[in-house]
Structures are given as structure tokens and as C-alpha cells.
Protein backbone atom coordinates (compact mmCIF):
# COMPACT_ATOMS: atom_id res chain seq x y z
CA UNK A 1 51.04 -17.30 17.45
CA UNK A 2 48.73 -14.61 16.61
CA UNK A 3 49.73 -14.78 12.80
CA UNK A 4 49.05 -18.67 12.85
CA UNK A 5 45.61 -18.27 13.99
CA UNK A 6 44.51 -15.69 11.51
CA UNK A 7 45.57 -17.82 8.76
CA UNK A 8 44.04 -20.77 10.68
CA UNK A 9 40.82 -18.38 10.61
CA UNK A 10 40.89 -17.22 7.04
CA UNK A 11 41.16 -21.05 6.16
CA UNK A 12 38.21 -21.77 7.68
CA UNK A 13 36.38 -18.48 5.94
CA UNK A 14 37.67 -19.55 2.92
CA UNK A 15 36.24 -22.99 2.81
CA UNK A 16 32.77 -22.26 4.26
CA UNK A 17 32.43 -20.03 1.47
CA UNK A 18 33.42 -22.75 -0.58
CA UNK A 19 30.34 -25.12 0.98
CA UNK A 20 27.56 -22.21 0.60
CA UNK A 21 28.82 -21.76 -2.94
CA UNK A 22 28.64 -25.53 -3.74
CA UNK A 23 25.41 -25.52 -1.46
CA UNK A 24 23.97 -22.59 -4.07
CA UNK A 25 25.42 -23.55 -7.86
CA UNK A 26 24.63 -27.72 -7.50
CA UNK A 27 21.12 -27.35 -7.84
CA UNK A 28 21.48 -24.86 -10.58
CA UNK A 29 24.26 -27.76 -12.14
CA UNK A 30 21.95 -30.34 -12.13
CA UNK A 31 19.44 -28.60 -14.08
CA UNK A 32 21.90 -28.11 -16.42
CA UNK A 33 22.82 -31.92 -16.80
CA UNK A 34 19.14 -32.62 -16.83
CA UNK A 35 18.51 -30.18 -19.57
CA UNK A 36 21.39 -32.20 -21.57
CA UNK A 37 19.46 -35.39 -21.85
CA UNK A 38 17.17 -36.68 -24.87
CA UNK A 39 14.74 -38.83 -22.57
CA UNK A 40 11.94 -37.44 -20.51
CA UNK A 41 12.35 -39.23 -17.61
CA UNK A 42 15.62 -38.34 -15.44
CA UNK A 43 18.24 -40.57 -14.96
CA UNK A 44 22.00 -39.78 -14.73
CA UNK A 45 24.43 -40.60 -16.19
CA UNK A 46 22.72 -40.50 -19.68
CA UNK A 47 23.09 -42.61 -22.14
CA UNK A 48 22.79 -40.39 -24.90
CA UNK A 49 24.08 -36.53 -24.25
CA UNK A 50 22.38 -34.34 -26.53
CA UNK A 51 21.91 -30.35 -27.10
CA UNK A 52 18.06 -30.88 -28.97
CA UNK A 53 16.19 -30.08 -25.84
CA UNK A 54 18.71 -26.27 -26.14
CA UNK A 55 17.88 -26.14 -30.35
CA UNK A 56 13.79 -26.69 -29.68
CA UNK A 57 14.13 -23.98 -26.90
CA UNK A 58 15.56 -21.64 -28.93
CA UNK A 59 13.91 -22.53 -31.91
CA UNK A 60 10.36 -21.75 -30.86
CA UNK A 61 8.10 -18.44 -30.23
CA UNK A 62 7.24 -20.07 -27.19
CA UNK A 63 10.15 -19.49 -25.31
CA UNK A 64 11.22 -15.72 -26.48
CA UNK A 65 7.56 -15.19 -25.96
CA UNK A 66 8.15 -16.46 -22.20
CA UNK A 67 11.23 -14.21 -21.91
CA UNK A 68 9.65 -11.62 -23.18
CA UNK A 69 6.18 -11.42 -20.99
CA UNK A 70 8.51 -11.97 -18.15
CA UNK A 71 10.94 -8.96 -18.85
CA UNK A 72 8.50 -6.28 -19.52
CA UNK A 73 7.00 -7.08 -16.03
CA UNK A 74 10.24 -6.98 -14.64
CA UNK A 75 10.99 -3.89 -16.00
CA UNK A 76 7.91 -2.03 -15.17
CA UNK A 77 8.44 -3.53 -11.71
CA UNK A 78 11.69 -2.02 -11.68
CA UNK A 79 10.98 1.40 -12.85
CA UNK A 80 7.94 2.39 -10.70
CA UNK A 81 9.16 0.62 -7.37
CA UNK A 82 12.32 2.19 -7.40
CA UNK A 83 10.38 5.79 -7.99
CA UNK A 84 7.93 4.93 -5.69
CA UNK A 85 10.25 3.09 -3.32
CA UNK A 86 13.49 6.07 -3.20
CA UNK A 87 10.70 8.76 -2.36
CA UNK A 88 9.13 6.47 0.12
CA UNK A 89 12.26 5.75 2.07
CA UNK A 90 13.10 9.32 1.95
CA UNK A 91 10.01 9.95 4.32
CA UNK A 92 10.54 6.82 5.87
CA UNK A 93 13.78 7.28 7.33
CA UNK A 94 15.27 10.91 6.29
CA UNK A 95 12.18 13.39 8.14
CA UNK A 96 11.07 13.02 11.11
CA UNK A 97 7.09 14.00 11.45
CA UNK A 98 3.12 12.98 12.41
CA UNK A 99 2.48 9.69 11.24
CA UNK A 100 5.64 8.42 10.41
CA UNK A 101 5.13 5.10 12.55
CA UNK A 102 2.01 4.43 11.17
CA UNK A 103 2.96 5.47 7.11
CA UNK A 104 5.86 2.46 8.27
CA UNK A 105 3.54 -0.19 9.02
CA UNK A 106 1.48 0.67 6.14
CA UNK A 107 4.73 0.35 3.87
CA UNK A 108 5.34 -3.43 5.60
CA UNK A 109 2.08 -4.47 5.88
CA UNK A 110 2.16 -6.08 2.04
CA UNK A 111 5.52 -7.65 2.93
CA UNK A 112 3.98 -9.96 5.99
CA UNK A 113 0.89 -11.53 3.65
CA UNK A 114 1.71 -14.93 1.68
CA UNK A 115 1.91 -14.36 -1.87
CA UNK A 116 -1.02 -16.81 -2.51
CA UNK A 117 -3.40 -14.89 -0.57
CA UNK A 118 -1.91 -11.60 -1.65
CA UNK A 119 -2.41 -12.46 -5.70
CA UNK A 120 -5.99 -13.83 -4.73
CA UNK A 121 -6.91 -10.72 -3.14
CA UNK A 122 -5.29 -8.55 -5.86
CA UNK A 123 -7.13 -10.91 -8.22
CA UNK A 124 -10.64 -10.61 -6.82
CA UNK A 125 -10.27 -7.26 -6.52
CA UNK A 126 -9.30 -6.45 -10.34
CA UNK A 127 -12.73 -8.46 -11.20
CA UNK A 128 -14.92 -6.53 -9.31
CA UNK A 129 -13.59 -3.59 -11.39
CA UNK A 130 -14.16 -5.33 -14.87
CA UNK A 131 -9.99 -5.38 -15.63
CA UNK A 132 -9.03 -8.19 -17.44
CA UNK A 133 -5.85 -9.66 -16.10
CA UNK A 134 -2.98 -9.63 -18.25
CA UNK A 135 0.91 -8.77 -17.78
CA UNK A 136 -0.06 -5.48 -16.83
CA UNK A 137 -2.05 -6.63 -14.03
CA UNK A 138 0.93 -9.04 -12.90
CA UNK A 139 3.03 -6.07 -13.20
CA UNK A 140 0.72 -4.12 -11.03
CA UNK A 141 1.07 -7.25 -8.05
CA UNK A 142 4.44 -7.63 -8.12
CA UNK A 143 4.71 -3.87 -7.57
CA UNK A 144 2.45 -3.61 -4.55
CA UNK A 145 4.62 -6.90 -3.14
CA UNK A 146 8.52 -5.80 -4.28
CA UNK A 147 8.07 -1.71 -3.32
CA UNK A 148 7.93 -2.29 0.61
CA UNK A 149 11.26 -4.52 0.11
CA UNK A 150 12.72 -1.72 -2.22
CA UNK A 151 11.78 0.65 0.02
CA UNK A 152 13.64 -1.16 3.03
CA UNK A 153 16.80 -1.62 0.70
CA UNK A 154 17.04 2.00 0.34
CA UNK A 155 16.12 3.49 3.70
CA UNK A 156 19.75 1.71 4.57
CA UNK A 157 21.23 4.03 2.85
CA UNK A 158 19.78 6.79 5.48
CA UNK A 159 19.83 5.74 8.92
CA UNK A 160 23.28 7.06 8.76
CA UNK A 161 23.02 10.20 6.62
CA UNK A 162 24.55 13.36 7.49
CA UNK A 163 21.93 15.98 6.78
CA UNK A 164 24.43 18.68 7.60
CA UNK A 165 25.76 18.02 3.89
CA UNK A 166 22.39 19.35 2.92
CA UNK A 167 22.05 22.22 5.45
CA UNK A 168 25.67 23.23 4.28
CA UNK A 169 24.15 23.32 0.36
CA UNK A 170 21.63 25.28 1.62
CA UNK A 171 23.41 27.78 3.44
CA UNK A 172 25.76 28.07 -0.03
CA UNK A 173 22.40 29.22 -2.07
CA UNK A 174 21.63 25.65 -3.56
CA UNK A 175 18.09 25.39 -4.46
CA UNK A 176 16.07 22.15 -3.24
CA UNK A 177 15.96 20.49 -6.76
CA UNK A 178 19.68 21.21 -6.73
CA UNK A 179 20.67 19.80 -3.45
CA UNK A 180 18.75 16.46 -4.19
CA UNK A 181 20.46 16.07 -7.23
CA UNK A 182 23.88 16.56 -6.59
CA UNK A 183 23.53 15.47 -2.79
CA UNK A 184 20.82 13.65 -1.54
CA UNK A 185 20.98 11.60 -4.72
CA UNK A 186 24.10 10.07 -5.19
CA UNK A 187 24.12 9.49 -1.47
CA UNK A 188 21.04 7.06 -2.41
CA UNK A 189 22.42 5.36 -5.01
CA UNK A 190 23.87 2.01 -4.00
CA UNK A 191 20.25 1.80 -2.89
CA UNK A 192 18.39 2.34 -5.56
CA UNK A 193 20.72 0.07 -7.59
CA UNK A 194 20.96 -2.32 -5.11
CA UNK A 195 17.00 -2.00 -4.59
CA UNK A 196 16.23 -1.67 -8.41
CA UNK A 197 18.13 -5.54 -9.07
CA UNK A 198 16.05 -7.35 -6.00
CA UNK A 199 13.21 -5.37 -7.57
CA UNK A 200 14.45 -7.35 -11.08
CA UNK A 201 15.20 -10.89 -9.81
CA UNK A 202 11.97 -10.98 -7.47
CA UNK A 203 9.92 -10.03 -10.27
CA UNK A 204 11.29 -12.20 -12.67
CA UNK A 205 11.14 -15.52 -11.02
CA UNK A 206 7.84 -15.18 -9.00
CA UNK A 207 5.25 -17.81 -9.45
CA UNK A 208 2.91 -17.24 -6.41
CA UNK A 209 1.60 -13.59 -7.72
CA UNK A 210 1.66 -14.38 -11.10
CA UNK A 211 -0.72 -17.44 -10.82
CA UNK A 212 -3.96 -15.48 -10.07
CA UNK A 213 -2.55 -11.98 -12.11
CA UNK A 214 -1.16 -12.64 -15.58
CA UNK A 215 -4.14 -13.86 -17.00
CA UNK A 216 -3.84 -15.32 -20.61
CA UNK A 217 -0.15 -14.12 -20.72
CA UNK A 218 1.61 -16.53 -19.02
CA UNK A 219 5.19 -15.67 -17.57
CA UNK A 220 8.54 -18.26 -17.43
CA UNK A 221 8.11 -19.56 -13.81
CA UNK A 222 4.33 -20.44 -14.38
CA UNK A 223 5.21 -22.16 -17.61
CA UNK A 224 8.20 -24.08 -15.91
CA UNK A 225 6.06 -25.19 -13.30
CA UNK A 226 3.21 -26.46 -15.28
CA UNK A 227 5.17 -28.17 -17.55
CA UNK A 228 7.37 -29.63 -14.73
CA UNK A 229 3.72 -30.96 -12.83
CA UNK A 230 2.03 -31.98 -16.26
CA UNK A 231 4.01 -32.47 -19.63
CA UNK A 232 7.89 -32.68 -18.32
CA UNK A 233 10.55 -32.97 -20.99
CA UNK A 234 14.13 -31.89 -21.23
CA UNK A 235 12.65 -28.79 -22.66
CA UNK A 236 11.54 -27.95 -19.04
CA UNK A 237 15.28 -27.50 -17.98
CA UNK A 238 16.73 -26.01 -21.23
CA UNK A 239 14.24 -23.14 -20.97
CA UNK A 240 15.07 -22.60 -17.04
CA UNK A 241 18.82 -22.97 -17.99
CA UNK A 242 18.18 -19.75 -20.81
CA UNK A 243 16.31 -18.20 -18.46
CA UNK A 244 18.74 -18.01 -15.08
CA UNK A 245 21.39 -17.26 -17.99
CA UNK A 246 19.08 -14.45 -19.39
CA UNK A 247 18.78 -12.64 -15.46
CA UNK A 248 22.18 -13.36 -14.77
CA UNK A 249 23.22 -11.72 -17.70
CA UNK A 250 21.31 -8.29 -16.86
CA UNK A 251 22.13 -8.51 -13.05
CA UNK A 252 26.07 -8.55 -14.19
CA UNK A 253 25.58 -5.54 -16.61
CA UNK A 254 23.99 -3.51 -13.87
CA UNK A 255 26.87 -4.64 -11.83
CA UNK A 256 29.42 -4.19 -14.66
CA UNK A 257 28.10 -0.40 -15.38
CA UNK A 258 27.94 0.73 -11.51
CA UNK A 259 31.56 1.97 -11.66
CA UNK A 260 31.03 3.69 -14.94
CA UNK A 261 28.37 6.17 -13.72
CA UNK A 262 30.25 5.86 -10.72
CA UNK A 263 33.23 7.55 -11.91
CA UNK A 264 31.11 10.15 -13.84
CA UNK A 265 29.65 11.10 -11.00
């Protein structure tokens, strides 16, 4: 009887994992069968199926342009929050000492203001020292918004960490540079990857930050949504198409290299 309800059980896993899958890949499969369409306006089932909307996308500077503004932020995002973000958990959750509570509200406090409001601010702020915004700027934004997240995504890894491993190093002559390398390092790193891809992905797709930072450089999601409010063709969902296919791409590298350095570690 047992047996029958634990199949009974993992039937019922299995297909509400079917409905959030459905729930998360239609959207993203309609914008694909909207991209496929030679008409501006949206109607389904086309008449005419058609790949132009893919051949303008790819054929202009615009979009590689796009890709490109967009993936130097991300990567400068990614970079300096995890840095910033594997020391910062490290004194968030690993020592114990003065201040620590407040340092951890300081570290959230970004995390709790709207985007809007926290670009505007970041915004005004950069004028009243005389910095033109540009990509650099928007890189800046997204880093003050994505490190406290990083920094949470880490500190996981450390709530449960044995420090005896350390002590034991220690105690065996290791100096400190030593012990965080071969210890305290690869004991962080599912964090750090795991913090350095939602470091990628919310850089790469924010539009609320980027609005009032990026200046003249404009990234993909504020050219998707301008074009989608003012000038909408199937161009619009091409581009997003060759973008989610662009991030998907680099998130399953990083995913597909994990057990390599894995093993050489």
C-alpha cells in the first residue's frame, strides 16, 4: 500500500512540474510565433510565416550593438559583485564581531528600494557630480542593486560551515592566504557561481535601473520596450527571441563548465 502511494505521489510531482514548466516556456513560445510573422499587428495563426523579421535582426548594427552594451554591463556586474559580494558574505555570516547587525542592514538596505526610485536617485546623484551617464554608469547601478542579492546567495554557503576545517589548516602550518585558497574557497564556490549567474541574468534583462543610468547607450530591455510602446514590428520579438537565446546560451556554459573545474579541483 505504501509502494502505491509513493508512485501515486511522484505522479502528482511529476505533473506539477509539468504545469510550472508549461506555466514558464508559453510566454517565451509565443514570442517566438510572434517573432515569425511578416505583419505588425499580432494575429495568430498567420497567414504568411516568414523568417525576415530573424534576417533584419541579424542583419543590422543595431542589434549586436544592443547585445553588446548589454553584455559588457553584465559582465562588469558580474565581476565586481561577486568580489565585492564573496568578501562581504564572508563578514556577513563567517565572523562574528561589533557591528555585524548593523553592516547587515546596510548590505539589504539597497535590496528593499524600487528600482525606479533607486535609478532616479543614482541618477541625480551622478549629475550633481558632472558624470555623464553612459554604460558605465548603468553598470555602476546595477552593481549597487545585484551585490546585496549576491551577497545573500553566498552567505548560504556559510551558515553551515565548519570552521574547524580551517583551525585544523592552521594548526598543520597553513598560512592564511593558503587556507582561503584551498579551504575557505572551494567551500564558497557553488555560491559564487550560483551568485555570479543571478548577478548575469539580473543585469542583463533590467529595464527599471537602466532607464535613468545608461544614458545615450541604450541596453536590449530599454530598446524592446520602447519599440514595443512606440514603433512595434516583428523585429521587436526576433531581437528578444536572440536575446533570451544569447543569456541562455552563457547561463548553460557556466553550468556546462561547473563540473570541469569541479573535478580539477
Amino acid at each position: 500500500m505504501t509502494g502505491s502511494n509513493n508512485s501515486a505521489l511522484r505522479v502528482l510531482r511529476s505533473m506539477w512540474l509539468l504545469v510550472v514548466l508549461l506555466l514558464l516556456y508559453v510566454p517565451i513560445a509565443s514570442v517566438v510565433l510572434a517573432s515569425l510573422a511578416n505583419t505588425r499587428y499580432m494575429r495568430f495563426p498567420h497567414r504568411v510565416w516568414s523568417l525576415d523579421a530573424y534576417a533584419q535582426a541579424l542583419g543590422t548594427y543595431t542589434t549586436a550593438n544592443l547585445h553588446l552594451t548589454s553584455l559588457s554591463i553584465a559582465v562588469a556586474v558580474v565581476i565586481v559583485s561577486v568580489i565585492i559580494a564573496s568578501f562581504g558574505a564572508l563578514a556577513f555570516a563567517r565572523y562574528d564581531w561589533a557591528g555585524r547587525k548593523l553592516f547587515r542592514r546596510l548590505v539589504l538596505l539597497p535590496v528593499f528600494f524600487p528600482q525606479p526610485v533607486l535609478g532616479l536617485a543614482l541618477l541625480l546623484y551622478l549629475t550633481a557630480l558632472g558624470i555623464v551617464p553612459d554604460w558605465k554608469t548603468a553598470a555602476f547601478a546595477h552593481i549597487v542593486w545585484v551585490v546585496p542579492i549576491v551577497t545573500l546567495v553566498i552567505s548560504i554557503r556559510l551558515y553551515h560551515y565548519d570552521v574547524a576545517q580551517e583551525e585544523a589548516a592552521f594548526d598543520l602550518g597553513a598560512t592564511r592566504l593558503q587556507v582561503f585558497r584551498e579551504i575557505t574557497l572551494p567551500a564558497l564556490a557553488p555560491g559564487i557561481v550560483s551568485g555570479a549567474l543571478f548577478a548575469f541574468l539580473l543585469s542583463w534583462s533590467n529595464l527599471p535601473i537602466s532607464v535613468f543610468t545608461s544614458g545615450a547607450d541604450t541596453t536590449l530591455p530599454e530598446w524592446l520596450y520602447s519599440r514595443t510602446a512606440t514603433n512595434y514590428s516583428p523585429l521587436v520579438p526576433a531581437v528578444a527571441v536572440i536575446g533570451t537565446a544569447a543569456s541562455a546560451a552563457i547561463v548553460l556554459l557556466a553550468a556546462a563548465l561547473r563540473p570541469v573545474f569541479t573535478r580539477k579541483r
